[in-house]
C-alpha atoms as a PDB file:
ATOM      1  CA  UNK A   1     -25.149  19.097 -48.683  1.00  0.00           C
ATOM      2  CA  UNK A   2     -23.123  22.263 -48.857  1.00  0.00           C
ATOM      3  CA  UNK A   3     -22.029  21.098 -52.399  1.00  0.00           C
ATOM      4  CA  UNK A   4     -25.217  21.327 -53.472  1.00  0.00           C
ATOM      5  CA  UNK A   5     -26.320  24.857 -51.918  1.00  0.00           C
ATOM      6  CA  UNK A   6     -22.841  25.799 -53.777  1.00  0.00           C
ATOM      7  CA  UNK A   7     -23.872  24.103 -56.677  1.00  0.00           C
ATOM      8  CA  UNK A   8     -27.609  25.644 -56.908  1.00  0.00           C
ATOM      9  CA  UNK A   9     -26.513  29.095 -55.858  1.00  0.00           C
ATOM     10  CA  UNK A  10     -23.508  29.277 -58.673  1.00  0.00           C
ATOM     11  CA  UNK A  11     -26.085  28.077 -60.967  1.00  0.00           C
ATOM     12  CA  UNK A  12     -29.194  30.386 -60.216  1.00  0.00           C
ATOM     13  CA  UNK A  13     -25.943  33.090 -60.309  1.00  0.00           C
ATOM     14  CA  UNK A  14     -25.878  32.011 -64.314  1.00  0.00           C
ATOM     15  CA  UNK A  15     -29.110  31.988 -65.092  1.00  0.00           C
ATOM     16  CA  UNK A  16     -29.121  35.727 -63.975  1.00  0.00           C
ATOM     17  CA  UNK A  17     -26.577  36.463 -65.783  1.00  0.00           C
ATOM     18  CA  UNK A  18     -27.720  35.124 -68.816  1.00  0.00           C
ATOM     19  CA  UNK A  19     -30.976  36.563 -68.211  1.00  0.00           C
ATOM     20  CA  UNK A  20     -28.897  40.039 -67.820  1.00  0.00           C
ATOM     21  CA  UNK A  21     -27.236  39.606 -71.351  1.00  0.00           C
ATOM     22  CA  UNK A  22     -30.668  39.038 -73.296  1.00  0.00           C
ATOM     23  CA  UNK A  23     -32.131  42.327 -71.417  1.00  0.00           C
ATOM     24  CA  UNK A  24     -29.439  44.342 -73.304  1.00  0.00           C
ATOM     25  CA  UNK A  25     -30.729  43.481 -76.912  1.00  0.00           C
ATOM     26  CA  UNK A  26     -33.545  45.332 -76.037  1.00  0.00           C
ATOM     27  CA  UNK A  27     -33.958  48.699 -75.553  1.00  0.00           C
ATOM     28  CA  UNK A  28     -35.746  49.737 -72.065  1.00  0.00           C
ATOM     29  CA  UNK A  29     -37.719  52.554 -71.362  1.00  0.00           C
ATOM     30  CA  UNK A  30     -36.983  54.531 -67.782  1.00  0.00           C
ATOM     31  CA  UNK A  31     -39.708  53.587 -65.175  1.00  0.00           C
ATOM     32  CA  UNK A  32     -41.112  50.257 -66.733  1.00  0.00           C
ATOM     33  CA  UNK A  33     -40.593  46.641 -64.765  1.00  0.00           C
ATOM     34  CA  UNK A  34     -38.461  45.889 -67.326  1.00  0.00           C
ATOM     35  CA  UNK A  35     -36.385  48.548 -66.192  1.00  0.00           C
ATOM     36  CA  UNK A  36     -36.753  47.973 -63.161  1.00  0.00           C
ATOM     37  CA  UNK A  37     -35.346  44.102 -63.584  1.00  0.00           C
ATOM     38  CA  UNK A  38     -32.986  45.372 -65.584  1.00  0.00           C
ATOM     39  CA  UNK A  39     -31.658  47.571 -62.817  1.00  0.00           C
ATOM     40  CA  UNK A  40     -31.746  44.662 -60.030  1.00  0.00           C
ATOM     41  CA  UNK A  41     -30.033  42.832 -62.279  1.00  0.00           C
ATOM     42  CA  UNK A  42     -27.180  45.411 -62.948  1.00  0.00           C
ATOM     43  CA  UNK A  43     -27.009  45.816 -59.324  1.00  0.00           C
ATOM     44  CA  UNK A  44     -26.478  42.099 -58.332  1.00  0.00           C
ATOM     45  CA  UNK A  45     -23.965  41.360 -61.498  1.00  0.00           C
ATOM     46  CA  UNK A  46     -21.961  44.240 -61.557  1.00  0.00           C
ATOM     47  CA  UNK A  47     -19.840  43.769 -58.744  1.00  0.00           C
ATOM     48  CA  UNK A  48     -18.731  40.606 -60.315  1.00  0.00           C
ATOM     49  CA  UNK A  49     -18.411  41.658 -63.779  1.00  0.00           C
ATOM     50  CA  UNK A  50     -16.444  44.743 -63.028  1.00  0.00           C
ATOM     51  CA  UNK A  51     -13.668  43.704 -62.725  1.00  0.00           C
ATOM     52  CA  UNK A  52     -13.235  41.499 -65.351  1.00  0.00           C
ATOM     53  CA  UNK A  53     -14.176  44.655 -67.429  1.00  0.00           C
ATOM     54  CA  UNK A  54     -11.234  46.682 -65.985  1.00  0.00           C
ATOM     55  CA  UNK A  55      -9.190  43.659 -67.279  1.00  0.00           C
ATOM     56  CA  UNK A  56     -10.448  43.145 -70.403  1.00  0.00           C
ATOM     57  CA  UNK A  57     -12.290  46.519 -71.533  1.00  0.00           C
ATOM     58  CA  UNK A  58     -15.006  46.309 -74.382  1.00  0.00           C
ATOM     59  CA  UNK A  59     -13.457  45.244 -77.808  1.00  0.00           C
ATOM     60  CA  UNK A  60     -15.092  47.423 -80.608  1.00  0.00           C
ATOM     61  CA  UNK A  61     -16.152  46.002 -83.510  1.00  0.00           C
ATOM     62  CA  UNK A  62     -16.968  48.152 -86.088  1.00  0.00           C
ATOM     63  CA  UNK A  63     -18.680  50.863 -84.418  1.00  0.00           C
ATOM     64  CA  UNK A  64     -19.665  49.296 -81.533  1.00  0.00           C
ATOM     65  CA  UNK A  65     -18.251  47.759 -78.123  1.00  0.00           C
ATOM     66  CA  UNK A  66     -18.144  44.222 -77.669  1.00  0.00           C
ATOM     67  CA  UNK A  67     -18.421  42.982 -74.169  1.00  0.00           C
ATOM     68  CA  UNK A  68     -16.800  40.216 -73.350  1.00  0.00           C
ATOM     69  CA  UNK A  69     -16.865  40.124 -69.591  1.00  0.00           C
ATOM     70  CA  UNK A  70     -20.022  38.156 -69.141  1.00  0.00           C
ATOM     71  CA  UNK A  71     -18.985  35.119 -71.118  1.00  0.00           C
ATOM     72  CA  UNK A  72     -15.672  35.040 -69.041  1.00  0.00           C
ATOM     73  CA  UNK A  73     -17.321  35.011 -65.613  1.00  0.00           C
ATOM     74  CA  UNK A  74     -19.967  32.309 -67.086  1.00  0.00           C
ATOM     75  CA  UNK A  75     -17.088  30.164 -68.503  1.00  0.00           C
ATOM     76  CA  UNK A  76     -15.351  30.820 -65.103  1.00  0.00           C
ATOM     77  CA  UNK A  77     -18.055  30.104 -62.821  1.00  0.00           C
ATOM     78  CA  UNK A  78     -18.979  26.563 -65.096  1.00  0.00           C
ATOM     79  CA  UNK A  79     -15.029  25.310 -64.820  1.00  0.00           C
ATOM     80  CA  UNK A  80     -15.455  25.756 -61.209  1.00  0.00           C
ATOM     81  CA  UNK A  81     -18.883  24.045 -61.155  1.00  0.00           C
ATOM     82  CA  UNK A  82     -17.956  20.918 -62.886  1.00  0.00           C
ATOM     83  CA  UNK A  83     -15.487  19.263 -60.683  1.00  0.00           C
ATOM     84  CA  UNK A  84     -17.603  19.803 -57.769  1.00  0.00           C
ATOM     85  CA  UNK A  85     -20.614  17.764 -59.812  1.00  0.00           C
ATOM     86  CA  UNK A  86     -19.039  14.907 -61.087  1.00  0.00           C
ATOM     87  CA  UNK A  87     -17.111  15.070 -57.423  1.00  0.00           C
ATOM     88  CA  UNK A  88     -19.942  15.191 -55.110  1.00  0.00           C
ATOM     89  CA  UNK A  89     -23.190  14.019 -57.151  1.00  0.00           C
END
């Protein structure tokens, strides 16, 4: 039971992420619900993604940054959600 809740709430956690890195290929305009998802979004992924920034700052490539931080945490947060699957269900 508490498994699951882990394993649904880790998930849902991914989805927002991923939902966070497709919101940055698009340009937002100040004041739209876009922005305004955008925003909760930054808010509830940013304490997590932090500091894996702080380890592993942006990588440019040509003249851009490259952030790399997101697919860490998501690789992370996957290797810790497997076991617990193929454990419990």
């Amino acid at each position: 039971m508490v498994a699951r809740i882990l394993v649904d709430l880790v998930q849902a956690y991914i989805v927002i992420l991923i939902v966070r890195a497709i919101l940055t290929w698009f340009p937002v305009s100040p004041g739209s619900a876009t922005y305004q998802l955008s925003h909760a979004l930054d808010k509830v992924t940013e304490p997590v993604l932090a500091p894996v920034r702080r380890i592993l700052p942006p990588m440019r490539v040509g003249g851009m940054g490259l952030d790399l931080s997101i697919i860490i945490v998501l690789l992370v947060l996957e290797l810790l959600v497997i076991p617990i699957i193929y454990r419990v269900f």
